[in-house]
Protein backbone atom coordinates (compact mmCIF):
# COMPACT_ATOMS: atom_id res chain seq x y z
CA UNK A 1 15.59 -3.32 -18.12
CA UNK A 2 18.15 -5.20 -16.11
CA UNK A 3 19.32 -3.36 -13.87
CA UNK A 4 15.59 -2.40 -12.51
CA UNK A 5 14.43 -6.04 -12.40
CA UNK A 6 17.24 -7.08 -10.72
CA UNK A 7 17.01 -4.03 -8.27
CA UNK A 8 12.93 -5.26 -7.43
CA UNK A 9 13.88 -9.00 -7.82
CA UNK A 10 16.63 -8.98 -5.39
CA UNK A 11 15.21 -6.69 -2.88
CA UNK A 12 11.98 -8.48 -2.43
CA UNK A 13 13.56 -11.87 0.04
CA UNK A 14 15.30 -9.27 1.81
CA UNK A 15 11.57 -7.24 2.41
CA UNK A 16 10.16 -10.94 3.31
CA UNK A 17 12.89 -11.74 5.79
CA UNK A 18 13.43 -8.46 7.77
CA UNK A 19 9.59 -8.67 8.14
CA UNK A 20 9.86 -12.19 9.64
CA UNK A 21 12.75 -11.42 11.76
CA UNK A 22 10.93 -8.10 12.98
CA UNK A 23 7.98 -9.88 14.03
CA UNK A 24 9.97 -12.58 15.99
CA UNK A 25 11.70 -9.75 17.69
CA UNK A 26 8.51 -8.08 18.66
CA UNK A 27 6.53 -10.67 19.83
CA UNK A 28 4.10 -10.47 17.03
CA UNK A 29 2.76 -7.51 18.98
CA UNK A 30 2.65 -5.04 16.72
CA UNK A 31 1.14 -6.36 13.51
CA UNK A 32 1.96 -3.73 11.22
CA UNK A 33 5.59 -4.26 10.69
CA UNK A 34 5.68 -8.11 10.48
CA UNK A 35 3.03 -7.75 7.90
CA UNK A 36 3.61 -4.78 5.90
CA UNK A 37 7.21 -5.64 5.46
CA UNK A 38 6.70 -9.40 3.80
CA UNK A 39 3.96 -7.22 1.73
CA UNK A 40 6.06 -4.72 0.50
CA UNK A 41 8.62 -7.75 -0.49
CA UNK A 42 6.05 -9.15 -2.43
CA UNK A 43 4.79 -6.11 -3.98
CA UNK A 44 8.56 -5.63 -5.24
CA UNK A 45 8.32 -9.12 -6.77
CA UNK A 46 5.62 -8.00 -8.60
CA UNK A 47 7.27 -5.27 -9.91
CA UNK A 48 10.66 -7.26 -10.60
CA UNK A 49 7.91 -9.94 -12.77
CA UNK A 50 6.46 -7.51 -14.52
CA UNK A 51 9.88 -6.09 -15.30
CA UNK A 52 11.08 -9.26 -16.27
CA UNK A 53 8.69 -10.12 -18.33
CA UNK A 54 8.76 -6.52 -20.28
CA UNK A 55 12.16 -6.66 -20.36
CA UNK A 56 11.38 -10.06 -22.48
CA UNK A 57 8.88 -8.18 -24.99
CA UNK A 58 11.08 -5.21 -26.24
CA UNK A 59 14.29 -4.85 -27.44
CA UNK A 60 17.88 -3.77 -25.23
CA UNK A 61 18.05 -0.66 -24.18
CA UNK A 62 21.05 1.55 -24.44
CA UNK A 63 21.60 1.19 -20.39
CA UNK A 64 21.32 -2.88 -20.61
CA UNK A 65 24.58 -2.36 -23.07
CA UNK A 66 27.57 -2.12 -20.57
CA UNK A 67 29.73 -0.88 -23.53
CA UNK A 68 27.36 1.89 -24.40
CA UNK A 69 27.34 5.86 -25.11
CA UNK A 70 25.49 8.17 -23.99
CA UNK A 71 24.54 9.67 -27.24
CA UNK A 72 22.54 6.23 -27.96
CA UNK A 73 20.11 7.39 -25.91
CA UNK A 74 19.30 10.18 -27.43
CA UNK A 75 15.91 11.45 -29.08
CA UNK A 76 12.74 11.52 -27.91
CA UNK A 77 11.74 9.90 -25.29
CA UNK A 78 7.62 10.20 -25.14
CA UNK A 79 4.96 12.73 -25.26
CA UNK A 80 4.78 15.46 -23.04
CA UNK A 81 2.36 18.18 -23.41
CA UNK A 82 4.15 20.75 -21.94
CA UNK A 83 1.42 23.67 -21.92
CA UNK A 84 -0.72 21.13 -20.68
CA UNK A 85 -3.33 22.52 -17.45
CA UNK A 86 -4.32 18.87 -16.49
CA UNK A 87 -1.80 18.38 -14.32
CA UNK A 88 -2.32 21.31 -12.10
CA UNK A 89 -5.84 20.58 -12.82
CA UNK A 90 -5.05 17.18 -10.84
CA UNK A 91 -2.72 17.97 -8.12
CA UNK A 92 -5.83 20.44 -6.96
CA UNK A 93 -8.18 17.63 -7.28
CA UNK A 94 -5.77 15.82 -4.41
CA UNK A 95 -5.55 18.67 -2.61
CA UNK A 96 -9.34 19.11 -2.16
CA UNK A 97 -9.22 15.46 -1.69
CA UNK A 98 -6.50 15.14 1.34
CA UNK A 99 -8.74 18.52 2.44
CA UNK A 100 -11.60 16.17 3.34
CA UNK A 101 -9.39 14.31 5.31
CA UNK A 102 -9.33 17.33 8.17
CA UNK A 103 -12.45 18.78 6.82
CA UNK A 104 -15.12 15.70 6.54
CA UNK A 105 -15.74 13.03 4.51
CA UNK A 106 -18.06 14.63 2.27
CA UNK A 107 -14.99 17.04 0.97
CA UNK A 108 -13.14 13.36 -0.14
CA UNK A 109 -15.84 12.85 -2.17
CA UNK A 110 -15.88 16.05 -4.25
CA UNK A 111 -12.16 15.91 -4.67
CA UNK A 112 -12.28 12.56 -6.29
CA UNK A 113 -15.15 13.34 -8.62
CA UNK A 114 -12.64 16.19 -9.82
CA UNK A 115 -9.62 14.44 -10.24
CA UNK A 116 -11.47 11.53 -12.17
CA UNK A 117 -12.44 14.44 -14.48
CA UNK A 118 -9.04 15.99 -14.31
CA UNK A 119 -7.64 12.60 -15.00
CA UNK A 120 -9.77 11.82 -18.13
CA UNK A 121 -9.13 14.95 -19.40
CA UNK A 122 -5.65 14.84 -19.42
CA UNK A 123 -5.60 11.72 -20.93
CA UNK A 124 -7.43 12.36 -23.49
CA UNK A 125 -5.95 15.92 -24.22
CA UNK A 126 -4.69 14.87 -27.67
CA UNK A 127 -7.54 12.62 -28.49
CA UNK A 128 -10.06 14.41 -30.92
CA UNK A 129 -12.17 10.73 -31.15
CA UNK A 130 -13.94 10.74 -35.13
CA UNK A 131 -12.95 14.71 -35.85
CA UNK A 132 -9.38 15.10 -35.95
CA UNK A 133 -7.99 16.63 -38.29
């Protein structure tokens, strides 16, 4: 995980101090860019931490090695459900949602009661609590 915290670590000052710059050359008018650029530097630095600090926890991986093959990182790489509904399941929940942004507010609130149970289910798809076989 080097390469990615030192993408997020090295990229945050450089967030911070086009941010500070851009609101000196502005006049501090226009507050979104002077303060949503420093915030998006320090949202990258907490990225780059939590990198860092993962990248602490577990062992290399086969793109830390700079002499490594391809082939190393090979094998399965996580779970994936791939007849799986939930996720279609959820991107309808969001579109219901950003729906009740032009429709009303009302419509919001029916589209995030569906992708919280959209969400739920499809994380626990494979769960089968007390009776699983």
């Amino acid at each position: 995980m080097k390469i990615e915290t030192k993408l997020f670590l090295y990229l945050a000052p450089f967030f911070v101090v086009v941010g500070v710059i851009y609101g000196f050359m502005s006049d501090f008018e226009e507050p979104v860019g002077y303060l949503g650029l420093p915030l998006v530097g320090a949202l990258m630095a907490m990225v780059g931490a939590y990198l860092a600090l993962t990248a602490r926890r577990i062992d290399a991986r086969p793109e830390d090695d700079e002499d490594g093959e391809i082939e190393q990182g090979a094998g399965d790489q996580g779970v994936y459900a791939p007849w799986s509904w939930w996720p279609l399941a959820i991107g309808a929940a969001a579109a219901v949602g950003f729906l009740g942004l032009a429709v009303g507010w009302w419509v919001l609130y029916i589209g995030f009661a569906l992708g919280v149970i959209a969400l739920v289910g499809w994380v626990f798809e494979f769960s089968r609590g007390q009776h699983a076989h």
